[in-house]
C-alpha atoms as a PDB file:
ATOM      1  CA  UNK A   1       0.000   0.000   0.000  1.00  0.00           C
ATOM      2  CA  UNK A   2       1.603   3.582  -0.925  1.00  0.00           C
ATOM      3  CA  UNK A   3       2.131   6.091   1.664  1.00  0.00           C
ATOM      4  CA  UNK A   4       1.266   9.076   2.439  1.00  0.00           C
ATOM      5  CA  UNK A   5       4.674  10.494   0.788  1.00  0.00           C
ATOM      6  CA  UNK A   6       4.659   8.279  -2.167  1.00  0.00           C
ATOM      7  CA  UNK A   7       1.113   9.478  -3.111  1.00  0.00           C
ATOM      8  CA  UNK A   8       1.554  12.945  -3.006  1.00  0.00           C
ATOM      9  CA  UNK A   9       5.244  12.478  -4.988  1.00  0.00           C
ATOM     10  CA  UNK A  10       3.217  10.445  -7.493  1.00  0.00           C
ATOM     11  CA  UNK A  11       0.732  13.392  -8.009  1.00  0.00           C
ATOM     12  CA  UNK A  12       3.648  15.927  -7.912  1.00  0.00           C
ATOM     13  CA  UNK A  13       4.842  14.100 -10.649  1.00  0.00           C
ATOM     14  CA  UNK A  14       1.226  13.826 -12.930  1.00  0.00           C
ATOM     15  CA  UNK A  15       1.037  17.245 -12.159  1.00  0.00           C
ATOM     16  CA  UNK A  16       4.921  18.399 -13.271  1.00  0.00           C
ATOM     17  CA  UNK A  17       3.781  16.443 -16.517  1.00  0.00           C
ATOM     18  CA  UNK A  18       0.487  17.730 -17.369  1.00  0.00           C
ATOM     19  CA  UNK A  19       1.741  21.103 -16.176  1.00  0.00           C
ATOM     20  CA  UNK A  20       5.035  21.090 -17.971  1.00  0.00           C
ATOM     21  CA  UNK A  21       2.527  20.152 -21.593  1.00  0.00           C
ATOM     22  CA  UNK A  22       0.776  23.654 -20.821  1.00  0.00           C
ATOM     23  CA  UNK A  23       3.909  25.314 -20.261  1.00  0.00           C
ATOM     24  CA  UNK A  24       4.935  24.248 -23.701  1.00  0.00           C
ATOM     25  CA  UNK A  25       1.808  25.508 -25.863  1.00  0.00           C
ATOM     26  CA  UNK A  26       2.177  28.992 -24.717  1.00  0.00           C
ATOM     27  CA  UNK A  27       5.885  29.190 -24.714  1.00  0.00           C
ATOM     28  CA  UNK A  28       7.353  29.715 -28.599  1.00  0.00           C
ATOM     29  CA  UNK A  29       4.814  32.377 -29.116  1.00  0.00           C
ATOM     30  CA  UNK A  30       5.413  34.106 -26.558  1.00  0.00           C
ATOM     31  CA  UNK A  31       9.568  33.645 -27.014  1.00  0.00           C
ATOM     32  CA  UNK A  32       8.463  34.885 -30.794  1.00  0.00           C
ATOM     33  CA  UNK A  33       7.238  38.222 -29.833  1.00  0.00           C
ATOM     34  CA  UNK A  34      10.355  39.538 -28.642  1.00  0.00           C
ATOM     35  CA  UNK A  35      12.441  38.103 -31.507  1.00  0.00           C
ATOM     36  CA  UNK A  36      10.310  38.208 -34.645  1.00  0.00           C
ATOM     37  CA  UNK A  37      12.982  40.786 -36.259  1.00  0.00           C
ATOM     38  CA  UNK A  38      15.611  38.341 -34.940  1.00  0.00           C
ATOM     39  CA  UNK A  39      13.461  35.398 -36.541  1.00  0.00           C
ATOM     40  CA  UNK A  40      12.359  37.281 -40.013  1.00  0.00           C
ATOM     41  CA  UNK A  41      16.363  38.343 -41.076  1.00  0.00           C
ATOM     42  CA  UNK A  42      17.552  34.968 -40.578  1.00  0.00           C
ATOM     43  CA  UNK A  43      14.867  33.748 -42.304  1.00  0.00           C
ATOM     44  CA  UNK A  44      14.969  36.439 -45.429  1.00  0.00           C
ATOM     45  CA  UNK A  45      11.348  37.375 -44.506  1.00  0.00           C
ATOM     46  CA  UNK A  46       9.019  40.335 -42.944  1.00  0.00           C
ATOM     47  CA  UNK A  47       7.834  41.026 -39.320  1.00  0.00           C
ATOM     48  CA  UNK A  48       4.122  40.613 -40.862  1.00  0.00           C
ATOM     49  CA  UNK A  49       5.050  37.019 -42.157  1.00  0.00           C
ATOM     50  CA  UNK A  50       6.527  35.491 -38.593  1.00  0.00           C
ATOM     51  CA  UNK A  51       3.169  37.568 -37.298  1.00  0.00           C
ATOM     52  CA  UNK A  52       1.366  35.642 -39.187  1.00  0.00           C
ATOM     53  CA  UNK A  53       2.889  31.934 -38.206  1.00  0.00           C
ATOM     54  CA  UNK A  54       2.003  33.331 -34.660  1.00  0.00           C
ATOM     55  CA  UNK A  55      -1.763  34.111 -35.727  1.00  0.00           C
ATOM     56  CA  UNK A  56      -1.987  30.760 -37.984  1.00  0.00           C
ATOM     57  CA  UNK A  57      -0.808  28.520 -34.923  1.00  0.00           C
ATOM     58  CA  UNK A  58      -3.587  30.212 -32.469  1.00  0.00           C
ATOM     59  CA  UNK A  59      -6.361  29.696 -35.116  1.00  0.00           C
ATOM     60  CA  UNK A  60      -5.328  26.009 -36.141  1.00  0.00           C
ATOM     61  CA  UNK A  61      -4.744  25.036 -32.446  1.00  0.00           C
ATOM     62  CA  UNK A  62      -8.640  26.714 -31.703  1.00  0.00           C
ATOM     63  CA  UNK A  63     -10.153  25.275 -34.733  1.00  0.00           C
ATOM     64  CA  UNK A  64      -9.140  21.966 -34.186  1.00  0.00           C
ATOM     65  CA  UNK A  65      -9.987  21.743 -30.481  1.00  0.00           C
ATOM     66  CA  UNK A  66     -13.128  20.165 -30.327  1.00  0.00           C
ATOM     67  CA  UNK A  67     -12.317  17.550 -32.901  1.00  0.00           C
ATOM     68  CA  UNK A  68      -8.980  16.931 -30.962  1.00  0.00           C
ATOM     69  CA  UNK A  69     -10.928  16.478 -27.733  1.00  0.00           C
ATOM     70  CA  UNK A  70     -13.294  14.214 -29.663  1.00  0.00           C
ATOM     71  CA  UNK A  71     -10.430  11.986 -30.905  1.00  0.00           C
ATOM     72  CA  UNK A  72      -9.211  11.791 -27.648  1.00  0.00           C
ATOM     73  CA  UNK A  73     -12.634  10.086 -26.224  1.00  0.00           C
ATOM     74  CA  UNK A  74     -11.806   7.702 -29.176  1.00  0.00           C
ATOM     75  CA  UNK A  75      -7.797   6.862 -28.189  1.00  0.00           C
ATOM     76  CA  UNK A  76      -8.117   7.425 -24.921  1.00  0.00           C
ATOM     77  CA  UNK A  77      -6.867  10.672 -23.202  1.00  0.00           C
ATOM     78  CA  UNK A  78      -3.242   9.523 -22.510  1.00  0.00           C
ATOM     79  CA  UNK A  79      -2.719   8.403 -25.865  1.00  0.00           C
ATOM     80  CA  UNK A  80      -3.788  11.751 -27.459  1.00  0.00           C
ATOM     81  CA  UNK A  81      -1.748  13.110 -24.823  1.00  0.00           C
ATOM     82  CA  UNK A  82       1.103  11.571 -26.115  1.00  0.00           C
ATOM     83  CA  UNK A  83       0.550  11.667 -29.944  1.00  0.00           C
ATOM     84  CA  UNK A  84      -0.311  15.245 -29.527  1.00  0.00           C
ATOM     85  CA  UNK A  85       3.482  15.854 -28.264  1.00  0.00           C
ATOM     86  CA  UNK A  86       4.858  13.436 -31.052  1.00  0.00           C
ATOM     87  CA  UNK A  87       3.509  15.796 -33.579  1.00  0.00           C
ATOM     88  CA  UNK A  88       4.096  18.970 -31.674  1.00  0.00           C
ATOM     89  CA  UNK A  89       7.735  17.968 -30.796  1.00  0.00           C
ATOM     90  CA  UNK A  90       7.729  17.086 -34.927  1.00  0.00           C
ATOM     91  CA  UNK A  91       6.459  20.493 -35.571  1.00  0.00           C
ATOM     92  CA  UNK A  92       9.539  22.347 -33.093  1.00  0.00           C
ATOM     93  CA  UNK A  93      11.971  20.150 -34.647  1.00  0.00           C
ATOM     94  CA  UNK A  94      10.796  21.174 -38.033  1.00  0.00           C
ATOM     95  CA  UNK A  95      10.647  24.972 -36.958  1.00  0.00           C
ATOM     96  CA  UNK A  96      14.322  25.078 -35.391  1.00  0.00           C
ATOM     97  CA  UNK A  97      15.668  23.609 -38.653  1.00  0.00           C
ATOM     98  CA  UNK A  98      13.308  25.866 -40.992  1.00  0.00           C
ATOM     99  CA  UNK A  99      15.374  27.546 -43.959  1.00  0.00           C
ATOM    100  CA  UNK A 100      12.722  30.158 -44.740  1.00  0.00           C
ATOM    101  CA  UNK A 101       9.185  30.998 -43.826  1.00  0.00           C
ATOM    102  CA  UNK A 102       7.122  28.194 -45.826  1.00  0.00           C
ATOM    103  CA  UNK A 103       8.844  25.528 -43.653  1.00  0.00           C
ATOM    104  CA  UNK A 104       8.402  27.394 -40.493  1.00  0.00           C
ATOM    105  CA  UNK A 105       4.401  27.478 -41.098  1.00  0.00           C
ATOM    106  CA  UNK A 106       4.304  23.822 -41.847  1.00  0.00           C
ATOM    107  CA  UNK A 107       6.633  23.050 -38.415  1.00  0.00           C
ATOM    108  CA  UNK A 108       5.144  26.135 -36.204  1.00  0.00           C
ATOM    109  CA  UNK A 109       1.552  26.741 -37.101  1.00  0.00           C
ATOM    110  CA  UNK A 110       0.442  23.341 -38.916  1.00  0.00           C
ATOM    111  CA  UNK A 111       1.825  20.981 -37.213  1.00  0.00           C
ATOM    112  CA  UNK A 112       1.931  22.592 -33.427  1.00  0.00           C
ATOM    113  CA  UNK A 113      -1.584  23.535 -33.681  1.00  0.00           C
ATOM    114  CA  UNK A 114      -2.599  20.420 -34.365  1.00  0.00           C
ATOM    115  CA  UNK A 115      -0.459  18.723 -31.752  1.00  0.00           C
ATOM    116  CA  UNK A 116      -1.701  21.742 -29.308  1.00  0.00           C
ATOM    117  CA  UNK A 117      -5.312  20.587 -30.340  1.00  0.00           C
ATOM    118  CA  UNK A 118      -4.825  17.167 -29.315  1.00  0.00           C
ATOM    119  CA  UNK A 119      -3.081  18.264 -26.027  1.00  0.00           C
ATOM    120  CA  UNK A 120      -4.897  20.767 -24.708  1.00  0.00           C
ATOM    121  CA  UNK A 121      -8.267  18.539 -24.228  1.00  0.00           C
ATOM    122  CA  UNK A 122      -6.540  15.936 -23.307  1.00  0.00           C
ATOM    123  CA  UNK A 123      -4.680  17.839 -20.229  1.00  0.00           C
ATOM    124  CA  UNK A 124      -8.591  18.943 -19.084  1.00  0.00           C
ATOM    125  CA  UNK A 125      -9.793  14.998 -18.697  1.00  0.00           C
ATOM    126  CA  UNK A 126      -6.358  14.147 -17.072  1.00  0.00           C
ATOM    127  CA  UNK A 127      -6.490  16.249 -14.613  1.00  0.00           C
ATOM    128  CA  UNK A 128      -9.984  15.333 -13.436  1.00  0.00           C
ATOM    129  CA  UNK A 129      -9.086  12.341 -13.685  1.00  0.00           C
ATOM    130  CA  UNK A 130      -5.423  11.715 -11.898  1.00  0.00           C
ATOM    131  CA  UNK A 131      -6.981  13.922  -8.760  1.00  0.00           C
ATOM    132  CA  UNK A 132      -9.677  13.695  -6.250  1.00  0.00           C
ATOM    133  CA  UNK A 133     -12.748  16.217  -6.338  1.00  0.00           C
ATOM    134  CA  UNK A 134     -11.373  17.596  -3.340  1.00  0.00           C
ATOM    135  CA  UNK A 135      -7.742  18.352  -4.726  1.00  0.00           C
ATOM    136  CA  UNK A 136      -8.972  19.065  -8.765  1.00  0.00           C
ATOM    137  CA  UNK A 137      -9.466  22.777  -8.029  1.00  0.00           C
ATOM    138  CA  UNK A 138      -6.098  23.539  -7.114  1.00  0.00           C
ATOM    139  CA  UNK A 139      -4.634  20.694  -9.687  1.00  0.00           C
ATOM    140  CA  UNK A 140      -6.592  23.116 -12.428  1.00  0.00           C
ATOM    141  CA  UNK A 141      -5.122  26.062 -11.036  1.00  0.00           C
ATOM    142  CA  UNK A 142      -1.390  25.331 -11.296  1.00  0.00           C
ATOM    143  CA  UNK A 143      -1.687  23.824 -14.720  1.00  0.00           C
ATOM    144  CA  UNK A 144      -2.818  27.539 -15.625  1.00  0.00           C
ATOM    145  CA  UNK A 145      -0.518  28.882 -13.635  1.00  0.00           C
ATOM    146  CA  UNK A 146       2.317  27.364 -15.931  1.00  0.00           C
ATOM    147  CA  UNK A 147       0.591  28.694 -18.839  1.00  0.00           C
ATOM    148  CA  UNK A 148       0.606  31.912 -17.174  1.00  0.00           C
ATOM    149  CA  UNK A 149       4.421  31.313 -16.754  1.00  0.00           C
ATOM    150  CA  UNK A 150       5.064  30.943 -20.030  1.00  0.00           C
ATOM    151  CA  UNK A 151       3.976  34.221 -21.028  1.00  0.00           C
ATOM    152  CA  UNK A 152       5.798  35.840 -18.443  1.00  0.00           C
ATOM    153  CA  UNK A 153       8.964  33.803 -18.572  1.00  0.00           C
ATOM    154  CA  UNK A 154       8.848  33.734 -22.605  1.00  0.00           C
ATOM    155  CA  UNK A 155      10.487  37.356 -23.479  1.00  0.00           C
ATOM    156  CA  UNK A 156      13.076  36.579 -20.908  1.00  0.00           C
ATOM    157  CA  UNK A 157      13.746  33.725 -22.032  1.00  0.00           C
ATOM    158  CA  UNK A 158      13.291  34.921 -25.900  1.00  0.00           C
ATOM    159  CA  UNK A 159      16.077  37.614 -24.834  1.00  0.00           C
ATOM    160  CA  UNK A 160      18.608  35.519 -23.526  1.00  0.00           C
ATOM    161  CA  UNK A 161      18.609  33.194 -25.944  1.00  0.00           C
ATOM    162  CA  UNK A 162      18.483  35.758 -29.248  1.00  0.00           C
ATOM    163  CA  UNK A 163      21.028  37.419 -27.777  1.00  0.00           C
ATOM    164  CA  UNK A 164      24.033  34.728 -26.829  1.00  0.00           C
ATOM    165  CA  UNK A 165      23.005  31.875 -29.224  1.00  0.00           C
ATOM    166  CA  UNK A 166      20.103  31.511 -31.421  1.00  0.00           C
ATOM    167  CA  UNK A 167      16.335  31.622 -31.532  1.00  0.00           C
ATOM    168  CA  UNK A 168      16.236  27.661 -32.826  1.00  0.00           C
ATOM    169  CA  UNK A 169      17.364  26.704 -29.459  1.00  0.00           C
ATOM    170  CA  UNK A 170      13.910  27.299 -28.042  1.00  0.00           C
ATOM    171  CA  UNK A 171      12.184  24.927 -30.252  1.00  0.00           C
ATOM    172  CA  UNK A 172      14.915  22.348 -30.046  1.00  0.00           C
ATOM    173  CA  UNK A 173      14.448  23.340 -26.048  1.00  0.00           C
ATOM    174  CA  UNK A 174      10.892  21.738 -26.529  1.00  0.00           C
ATOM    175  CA  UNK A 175      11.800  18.486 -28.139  1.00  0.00           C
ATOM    176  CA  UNK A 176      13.821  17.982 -25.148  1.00  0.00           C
ATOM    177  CA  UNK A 177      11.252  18.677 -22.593  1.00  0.00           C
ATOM    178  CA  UNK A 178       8.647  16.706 -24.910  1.00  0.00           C
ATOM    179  CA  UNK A 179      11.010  14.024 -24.436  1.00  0.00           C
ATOM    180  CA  UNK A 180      11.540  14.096 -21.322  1.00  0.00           C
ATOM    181  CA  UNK A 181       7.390  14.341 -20.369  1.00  0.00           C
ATOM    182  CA  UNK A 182       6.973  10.906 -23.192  1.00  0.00           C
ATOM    183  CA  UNK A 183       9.798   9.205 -20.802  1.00  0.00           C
ATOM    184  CA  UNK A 184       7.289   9.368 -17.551  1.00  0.00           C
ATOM    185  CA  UNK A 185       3.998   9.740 -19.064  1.00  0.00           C
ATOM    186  CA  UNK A 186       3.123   6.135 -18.299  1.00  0.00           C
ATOM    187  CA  UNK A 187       2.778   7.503 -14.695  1.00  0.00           C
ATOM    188  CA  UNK A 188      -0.537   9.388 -15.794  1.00  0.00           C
ATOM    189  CA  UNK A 189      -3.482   7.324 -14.900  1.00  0.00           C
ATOM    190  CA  UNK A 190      -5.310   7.389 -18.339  1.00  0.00           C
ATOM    191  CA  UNK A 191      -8.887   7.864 -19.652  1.00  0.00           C
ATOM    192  CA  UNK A 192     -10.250   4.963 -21.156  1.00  0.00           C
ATOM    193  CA  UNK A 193     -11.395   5.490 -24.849  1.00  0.00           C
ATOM    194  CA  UNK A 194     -14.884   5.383 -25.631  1.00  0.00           C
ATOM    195  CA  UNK A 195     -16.613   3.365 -28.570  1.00  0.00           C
ATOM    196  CA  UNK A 196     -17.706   6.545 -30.279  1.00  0.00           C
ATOM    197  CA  UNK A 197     -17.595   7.418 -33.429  1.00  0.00           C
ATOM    198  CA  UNK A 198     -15.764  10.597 -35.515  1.00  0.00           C
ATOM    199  CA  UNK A 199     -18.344  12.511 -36.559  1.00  0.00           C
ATOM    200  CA  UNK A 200     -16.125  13.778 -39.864  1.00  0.00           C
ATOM    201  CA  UNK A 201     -18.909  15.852 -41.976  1.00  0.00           C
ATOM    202  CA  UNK A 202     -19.728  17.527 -38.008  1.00  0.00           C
ATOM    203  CA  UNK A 203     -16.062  17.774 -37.336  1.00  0.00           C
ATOM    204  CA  UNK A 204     -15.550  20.014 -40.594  1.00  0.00           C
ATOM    205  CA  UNK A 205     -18.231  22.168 -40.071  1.00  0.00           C
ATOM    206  CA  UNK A 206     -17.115  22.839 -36.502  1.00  0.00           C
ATOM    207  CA  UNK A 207     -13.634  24.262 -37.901  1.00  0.00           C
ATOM    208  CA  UNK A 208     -14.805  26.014 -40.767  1.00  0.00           C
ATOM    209  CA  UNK A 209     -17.245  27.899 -38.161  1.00  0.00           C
ATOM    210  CA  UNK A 210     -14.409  27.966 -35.757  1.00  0.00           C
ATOM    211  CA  UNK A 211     -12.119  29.497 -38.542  1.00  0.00           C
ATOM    212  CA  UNK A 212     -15.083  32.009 -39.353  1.00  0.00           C
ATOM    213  CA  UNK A 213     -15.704  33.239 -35.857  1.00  0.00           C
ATOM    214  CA  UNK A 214     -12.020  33.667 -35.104  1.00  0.00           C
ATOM    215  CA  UNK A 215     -11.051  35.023 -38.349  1.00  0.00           C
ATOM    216  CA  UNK A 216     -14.073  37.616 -37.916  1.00  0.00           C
END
C-alpha cells in the first residue's frame, strides 16, 4: 500500500507532466514576440510574415480543439496526450531547422496547432481524472498557472537566448522537454477510450465555423 509520501510524490509528478505540456503551448509564441525581427532576417522574410505563423498557430490550435478532444474520447486521453506531443515535438523540430518561412508554417503553425489541439483537451480529462474532487481545483489552477508562466517567462527567455546563441534553441528546447514528459507519461493514470464514433462531416463544419468566428 503507498504512503502518504509516495502518493503525493506520485501526483507531484502527474502534475509536473500535465503542467510542464501547458507550459509548452504557450511558450514559442510568446519567445516569438520579442524576436520576430531576430526570426524574419535569418529567415529572409518580414515582421508581418513570422506575425502571421504566430496568428496561424492560435487559429489552427482553436479550430481543431473540439475535434482533438473528440479523438481523444476515441484513443483514450493519454494516448492523445502523447501523440499530440509526437507531432508537436515534430512540428519544433521542423521549426528550429526551418530555412525560410514556408517551412516554419508547416513546423510552427500546422503541425503545433494540431499537436496543441490534441493536447490541450486531453490535459482537461487528465487532470480530473489523476486527482480527487477535493484536490482538482487547485490541480486546475497550477496547470494555468504554468501557462501563465510561459507568457511571463517567454520574453526573458526569448532575450537571452536571441542574444548569446540563437532563436532555434527554443524549439529544439521543446523536443527535449517533450522528451523528457513521453519518458514518464506512463505515470498518468489514463482515460479509457470510448466506442464513439468521428463525426467527420460535423467535425468540418465545426472548424470552418471555428475558422469564421475567429477570423471575424
Amino acid at each position: 500500500m503507498l504512503s502518504v509520501r509516495d502518493s503525493q510524490a506520485g501526483s507531484g509528478l502527474v502534475l509536473g507532466v500535465l503542467a510542464s505540456g501547458q507550459f509548452l503551448m504557450t511558450l514559442d509564441s510568446s519567445v516569438m514576440n520579442v524576436s520576430m525581427a531576430t526570426v524574419a532576417a535569418d529567415l529572409g522574410t518580414t515582421i508581418t510574415g513570422i506575425q502571421t505563423a504566430i496568428t496561424l498557430y492560435t487559429l489552427v490550435m482553436a479550430s481543431l480543439m473540439i475535434t482533438g478532444g473528440k479523438v481523444g474520447t476515441i484513443m483514450g486521453r493519454r494516448r492523445a496526450f502523447a501523440l499530440g506531443l509526437i507531432i508537436y515535438a515534430a512540428g519544433s523540430l521542423t521549426t528550429a531547422l526551418a530555412p525560410n518561412l514556408a517551412v516554419l508554417l508547416f513546423g510552427w503553425s500546422l503541425l503545433e496547432g494540431i499537436g496543441a489541439a490534441l493536447i490541450m483537451p486531453a490535459i482537461v480529462s487528465l487532470v480530473a481524472a489523476n486527482f480527487p474532487q477535493e484536490r482538482r481545483a487547485g490541480a486546475y489552477g497550477l496547470v494555468a498557472a504554468a501557462g501563465a508562466m510561459a507568457v511571463a517567462a517567454g520574453p526573458l527567455i526569448g532575450g537571452a537566448v536571441t542574444t548569446f546563441a540563437s532563436w532555434r534553441y527554443v524549439f529544439v528546447g521543446e523536443v527535449v522537454i517533450v522528451l523528457g514528459i513521453l519518458l514518464v507519461l506512463r505515470k498518468v493514470e489514463d482515460v479509457p477510450a470510448a466506442k464513439v464514433r468521428l463525426d467527420f462531416v460535423g467535425s468540418a463544419l465545426s472548424i470552418v465555423g471555428l475558422l469564421g468566428v475567429i477570423a471575424s
